[in-house]
C-alpha atoms as a PDB file:
ATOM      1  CA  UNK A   1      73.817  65.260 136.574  1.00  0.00           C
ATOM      2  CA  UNK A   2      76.760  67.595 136.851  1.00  0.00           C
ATOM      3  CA  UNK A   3      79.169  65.623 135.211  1.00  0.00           C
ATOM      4  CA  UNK A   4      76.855  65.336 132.365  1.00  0.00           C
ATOM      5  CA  UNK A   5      76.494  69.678 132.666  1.00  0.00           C
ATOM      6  CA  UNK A   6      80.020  70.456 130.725  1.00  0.00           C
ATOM      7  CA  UNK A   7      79.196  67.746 128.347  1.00  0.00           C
ATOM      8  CA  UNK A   8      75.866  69.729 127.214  1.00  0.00           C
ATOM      9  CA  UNK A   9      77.460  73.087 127.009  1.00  0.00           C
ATOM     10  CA  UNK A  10      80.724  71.511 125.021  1.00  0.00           C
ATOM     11  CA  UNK A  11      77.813  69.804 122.637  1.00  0.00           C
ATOM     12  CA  UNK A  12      75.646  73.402 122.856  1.00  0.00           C
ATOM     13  CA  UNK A  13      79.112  75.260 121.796  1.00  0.00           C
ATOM     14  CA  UNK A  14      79.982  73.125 118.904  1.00  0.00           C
ATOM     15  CA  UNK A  15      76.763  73.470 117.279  1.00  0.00           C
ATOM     16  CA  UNK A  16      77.140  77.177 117.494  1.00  0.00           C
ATOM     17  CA  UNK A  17      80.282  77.312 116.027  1.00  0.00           C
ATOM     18  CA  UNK A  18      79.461  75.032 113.580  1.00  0.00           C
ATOM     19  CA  UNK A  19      75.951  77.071 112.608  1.00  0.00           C
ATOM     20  CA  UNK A  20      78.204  80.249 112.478  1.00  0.00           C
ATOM     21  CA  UNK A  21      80.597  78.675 110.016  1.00  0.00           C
ATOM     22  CA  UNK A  22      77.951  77.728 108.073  1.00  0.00           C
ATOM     23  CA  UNK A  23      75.501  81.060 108.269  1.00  0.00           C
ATOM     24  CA  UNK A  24      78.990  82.797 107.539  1.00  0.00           C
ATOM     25  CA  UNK A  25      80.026  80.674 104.162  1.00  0.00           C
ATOM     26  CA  UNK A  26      76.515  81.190 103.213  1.00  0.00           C
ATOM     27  CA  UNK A  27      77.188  85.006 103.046  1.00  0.00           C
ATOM     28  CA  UNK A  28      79.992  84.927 101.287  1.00  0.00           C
ATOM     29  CA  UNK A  29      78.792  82.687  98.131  1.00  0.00           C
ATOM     30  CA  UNK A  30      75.308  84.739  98.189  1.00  0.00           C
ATOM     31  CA  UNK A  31      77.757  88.087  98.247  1.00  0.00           C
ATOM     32  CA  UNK A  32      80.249  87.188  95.710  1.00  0.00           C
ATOM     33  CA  UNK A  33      76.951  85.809  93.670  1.00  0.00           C
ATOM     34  CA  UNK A  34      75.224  88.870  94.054  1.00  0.00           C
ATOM     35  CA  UNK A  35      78.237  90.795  92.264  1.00  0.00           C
ATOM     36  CA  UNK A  36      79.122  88.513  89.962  1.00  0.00           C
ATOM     37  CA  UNK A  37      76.669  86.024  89.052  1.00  0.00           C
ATOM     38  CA  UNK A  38      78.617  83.025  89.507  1.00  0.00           C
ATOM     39  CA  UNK A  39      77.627  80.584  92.069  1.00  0.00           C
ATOM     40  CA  UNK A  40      80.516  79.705  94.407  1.00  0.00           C
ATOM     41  CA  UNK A  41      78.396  77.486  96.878  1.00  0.00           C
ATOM     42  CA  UNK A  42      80.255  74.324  95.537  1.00  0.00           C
ATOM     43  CA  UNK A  43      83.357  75.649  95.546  1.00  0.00           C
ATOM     44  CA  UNK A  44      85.815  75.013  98.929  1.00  0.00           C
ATOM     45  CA  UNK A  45      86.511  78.774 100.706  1.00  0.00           C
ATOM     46  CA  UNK A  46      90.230  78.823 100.984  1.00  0.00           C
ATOM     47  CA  UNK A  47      90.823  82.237 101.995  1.00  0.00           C
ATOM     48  CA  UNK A  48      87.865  84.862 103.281  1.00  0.00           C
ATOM     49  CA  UNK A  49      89.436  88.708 104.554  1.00  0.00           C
ATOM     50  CA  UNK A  50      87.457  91.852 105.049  1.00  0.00           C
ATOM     51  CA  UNK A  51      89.482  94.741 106.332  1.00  0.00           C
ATOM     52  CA  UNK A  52      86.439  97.343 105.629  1.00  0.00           C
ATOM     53  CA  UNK A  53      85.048  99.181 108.268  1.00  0.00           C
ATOM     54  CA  UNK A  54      87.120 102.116 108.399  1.00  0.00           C
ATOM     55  CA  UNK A  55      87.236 105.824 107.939  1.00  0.00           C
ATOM     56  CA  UNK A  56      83.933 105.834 105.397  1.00  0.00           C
ATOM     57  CA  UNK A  57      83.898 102.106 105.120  1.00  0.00           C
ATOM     58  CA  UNK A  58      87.667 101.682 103.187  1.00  0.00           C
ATOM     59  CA  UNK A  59      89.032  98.481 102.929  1.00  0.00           C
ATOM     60  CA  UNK A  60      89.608  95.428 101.192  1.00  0.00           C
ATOM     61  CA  UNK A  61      87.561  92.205 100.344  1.00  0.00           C
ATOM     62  CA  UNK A  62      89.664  89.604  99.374  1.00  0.00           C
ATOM     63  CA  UNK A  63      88.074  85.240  98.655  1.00  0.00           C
ATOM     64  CA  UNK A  64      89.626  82.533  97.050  1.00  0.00           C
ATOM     65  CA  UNK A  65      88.124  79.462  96.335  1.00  0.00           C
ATOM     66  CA  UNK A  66      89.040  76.345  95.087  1.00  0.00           C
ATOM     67  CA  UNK A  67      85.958  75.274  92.422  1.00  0.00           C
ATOM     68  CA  UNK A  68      87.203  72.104  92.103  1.00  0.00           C
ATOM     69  CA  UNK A  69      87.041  69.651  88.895  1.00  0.00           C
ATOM     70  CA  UNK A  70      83.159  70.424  88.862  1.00  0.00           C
ATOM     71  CA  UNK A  71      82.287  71.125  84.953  1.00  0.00           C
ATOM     72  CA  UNK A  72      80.133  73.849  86.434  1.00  0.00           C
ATOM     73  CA  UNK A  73      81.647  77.437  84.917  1.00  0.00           C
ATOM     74  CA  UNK A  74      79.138  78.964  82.701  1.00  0.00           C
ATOM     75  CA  UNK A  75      80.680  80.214  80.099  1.00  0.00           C
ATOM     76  CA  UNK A  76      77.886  82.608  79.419  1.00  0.00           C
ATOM     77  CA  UNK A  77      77.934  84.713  82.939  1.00  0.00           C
ATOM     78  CA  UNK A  78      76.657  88.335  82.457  1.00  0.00           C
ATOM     79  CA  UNK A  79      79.645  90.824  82.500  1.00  0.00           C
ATOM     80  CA  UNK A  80      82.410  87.726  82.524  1.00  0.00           C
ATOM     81  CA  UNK A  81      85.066  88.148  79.804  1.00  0.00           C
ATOM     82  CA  UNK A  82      87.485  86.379  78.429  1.00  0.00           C
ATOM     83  CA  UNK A  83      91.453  86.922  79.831  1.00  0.00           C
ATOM     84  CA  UNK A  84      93.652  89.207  79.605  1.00  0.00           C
ATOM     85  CA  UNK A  85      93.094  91.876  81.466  1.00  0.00           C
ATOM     86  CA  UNK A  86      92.461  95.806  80.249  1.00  0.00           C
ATOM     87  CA  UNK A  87      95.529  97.811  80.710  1.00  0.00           C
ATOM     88  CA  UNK A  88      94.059  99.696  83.603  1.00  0.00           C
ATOM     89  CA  UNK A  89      93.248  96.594  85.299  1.00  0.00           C
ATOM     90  CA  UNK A  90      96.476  94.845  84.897  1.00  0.00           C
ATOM     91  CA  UNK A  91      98.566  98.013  85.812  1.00  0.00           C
ATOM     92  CA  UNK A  92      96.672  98.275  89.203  1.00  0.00           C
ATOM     93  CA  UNK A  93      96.356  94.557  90.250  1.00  0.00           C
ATOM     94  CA  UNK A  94     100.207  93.683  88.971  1.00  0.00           C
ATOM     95  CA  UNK A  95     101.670  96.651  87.362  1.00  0.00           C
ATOM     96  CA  UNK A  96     103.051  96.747  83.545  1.00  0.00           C
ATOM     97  CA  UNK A  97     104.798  93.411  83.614  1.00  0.00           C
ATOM     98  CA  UNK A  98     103.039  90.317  85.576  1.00  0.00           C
ATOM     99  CA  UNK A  99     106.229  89.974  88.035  1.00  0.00           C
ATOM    100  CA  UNK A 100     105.960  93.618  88.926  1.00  0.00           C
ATOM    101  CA  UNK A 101     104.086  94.353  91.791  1.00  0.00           C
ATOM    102  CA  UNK A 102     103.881  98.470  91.247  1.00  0.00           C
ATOM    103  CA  UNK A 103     100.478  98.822  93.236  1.00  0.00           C
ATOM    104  CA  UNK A 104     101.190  95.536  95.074  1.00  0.00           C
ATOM    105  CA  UNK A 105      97.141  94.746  94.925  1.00  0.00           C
ATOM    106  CA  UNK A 106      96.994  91.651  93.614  1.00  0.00           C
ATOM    107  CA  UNK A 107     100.578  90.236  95.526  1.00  0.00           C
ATOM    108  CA  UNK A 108      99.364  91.429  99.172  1.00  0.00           C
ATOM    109  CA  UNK A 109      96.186  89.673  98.060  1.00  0.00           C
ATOM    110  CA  UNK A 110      97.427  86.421  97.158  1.00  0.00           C
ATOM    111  CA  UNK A 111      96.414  86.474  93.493  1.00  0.00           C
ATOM    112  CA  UNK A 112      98.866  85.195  91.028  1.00  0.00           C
ATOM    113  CA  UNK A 113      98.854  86.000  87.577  1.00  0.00           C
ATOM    114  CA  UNK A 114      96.561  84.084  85.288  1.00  0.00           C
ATOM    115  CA  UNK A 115      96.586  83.255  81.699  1.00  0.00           C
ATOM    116  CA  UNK A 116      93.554  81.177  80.989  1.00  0.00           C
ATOM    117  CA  UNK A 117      90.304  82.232  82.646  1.00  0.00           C
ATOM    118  CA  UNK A 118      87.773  84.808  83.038  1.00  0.00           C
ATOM    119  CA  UNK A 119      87.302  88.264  84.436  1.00  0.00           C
ATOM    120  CA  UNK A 120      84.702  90.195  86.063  1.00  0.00           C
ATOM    121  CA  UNK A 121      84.969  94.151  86.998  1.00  0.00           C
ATOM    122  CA  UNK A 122      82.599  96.228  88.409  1.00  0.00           C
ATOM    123  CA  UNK A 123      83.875 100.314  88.621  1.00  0.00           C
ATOM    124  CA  UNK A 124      81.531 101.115  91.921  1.00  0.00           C
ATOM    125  CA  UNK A 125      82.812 104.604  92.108  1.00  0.00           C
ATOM    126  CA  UNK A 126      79.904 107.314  91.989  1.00  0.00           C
ATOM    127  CA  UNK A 127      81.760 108.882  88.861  1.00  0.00           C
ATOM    128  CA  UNK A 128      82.813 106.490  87.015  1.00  0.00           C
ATOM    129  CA  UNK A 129      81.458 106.794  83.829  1.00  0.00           C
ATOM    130  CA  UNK A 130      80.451 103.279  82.665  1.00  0.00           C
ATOM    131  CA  UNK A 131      80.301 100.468  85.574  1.00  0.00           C
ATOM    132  CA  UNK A 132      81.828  97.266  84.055  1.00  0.00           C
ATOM    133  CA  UNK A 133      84.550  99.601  82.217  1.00  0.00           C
ATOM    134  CA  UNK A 134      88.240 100.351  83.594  1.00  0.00           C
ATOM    135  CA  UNK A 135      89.188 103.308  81.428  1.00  0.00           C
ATOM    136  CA  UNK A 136      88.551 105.890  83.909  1.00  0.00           C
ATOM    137  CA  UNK A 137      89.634 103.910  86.645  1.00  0.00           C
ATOM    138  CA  UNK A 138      93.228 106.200  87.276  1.00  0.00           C
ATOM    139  CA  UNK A 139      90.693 109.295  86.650  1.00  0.00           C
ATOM    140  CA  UNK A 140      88.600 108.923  89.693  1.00  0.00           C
ATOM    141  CA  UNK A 141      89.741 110.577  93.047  1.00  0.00           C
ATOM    142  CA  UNK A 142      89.594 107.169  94.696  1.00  0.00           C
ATOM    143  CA  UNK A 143      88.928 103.343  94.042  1.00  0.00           C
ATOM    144  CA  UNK A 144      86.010 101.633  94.240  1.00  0.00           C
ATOM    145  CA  UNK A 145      85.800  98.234  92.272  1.00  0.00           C
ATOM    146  CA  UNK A 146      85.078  94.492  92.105  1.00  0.00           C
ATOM    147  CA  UNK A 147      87.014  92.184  90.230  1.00  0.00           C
ATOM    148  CA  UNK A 148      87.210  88.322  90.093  1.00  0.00           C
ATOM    149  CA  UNK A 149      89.407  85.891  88.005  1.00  0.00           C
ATOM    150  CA  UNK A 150      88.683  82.596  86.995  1.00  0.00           C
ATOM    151  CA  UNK A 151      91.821  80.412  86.591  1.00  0.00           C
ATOM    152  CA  UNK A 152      90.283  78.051  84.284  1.00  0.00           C
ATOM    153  CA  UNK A 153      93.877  75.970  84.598  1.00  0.00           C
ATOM    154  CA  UNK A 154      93.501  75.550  88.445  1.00  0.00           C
ATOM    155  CA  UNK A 155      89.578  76.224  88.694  1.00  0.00           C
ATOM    156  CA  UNK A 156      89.849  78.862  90.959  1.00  0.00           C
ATOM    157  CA  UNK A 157      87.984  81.809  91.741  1.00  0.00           C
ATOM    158  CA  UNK A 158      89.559  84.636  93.014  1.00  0.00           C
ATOM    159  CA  UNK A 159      87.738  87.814  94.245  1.00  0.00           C
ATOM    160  CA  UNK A 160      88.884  91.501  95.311  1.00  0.00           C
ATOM    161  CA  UNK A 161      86.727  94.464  95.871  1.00  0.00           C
ATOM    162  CA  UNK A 162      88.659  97.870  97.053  1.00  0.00           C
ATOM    163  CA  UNK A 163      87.667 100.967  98.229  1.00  0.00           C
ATOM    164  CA  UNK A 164      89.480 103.904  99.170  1.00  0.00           C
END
């Protein structure tokens, strides 16, 4: 019987882990569906980083999934537009030109520059005047936003939230 006692708790540990993984990818598609509407529990999580949880809850969000070949974007998502970018957006995540990095957002985050896709944003800042607008984003006293990208080339999803 003891020999058999460390195979149990190996057996007991894996399914833990594995339960955990599971619970935790779970979150993430029913968060980043919550947000944005699109439904990322097909998709493969390549990359999952939450550095929240600082002075008033500041941090960064940061997912990237590969969506695969699966004919599943819906082109009709609420608050999804078409690429490019507003100015405001594309000066924060990549600065004026796409190989400039002036706020280094979307380069320490691992998101390249894409032509063909879809955007989401979400201003989340208590005075921003209009949420799923970017004008007054350099305005505000801090940042507080959501934004995904769809590279409809690559079918990839990445997603960013920020708050400062």
């Amino acid at each position: 019987m003891r020999a058999k006692k460390p195979l149990i708790i190996a057996i007991i540990v894996v399914i833990v882990c594995a339960g955990i993984f599971l619970f935790s990818k779970g979150e993430k598609c029913r968060y980043v569906k919550r947000v944005t509407g699109f439904d990322i529990s097909s998709c493969k999580i390549l990359k999952s980083e939450d550095t929240h949880g600082g002075f008033l809850g500041d941090g960064e969000y940061i997912l990237i999934a590969d969506c695969g070949k699966d004919p599943h974007w819906p082109a009709d998502l609420y608050g999804w537009k078409e690429l490019p970018l507003p100015e405001n957006i594309q000066l924060i995540m990549y600065g004026p030109e796409p190989d400039e990095y002036d706020y280094s957002l979307a380069g320490e985050a691992g998101i390249p520059y894409i032509e063909n896709g879809y955007y989401y944003f979400e201003n989340r800042h208590p005075n921003a005047e209009k949420e799923d607008s970017s004008e007054d984003l350099f305005d505000l006293f801090s940042f507080n936003f959501s934004l995904a990208l769809y590279d409809a080339d690559k079918d990839m999803l990445y997603y960013y939230d920020l708050d400062t």
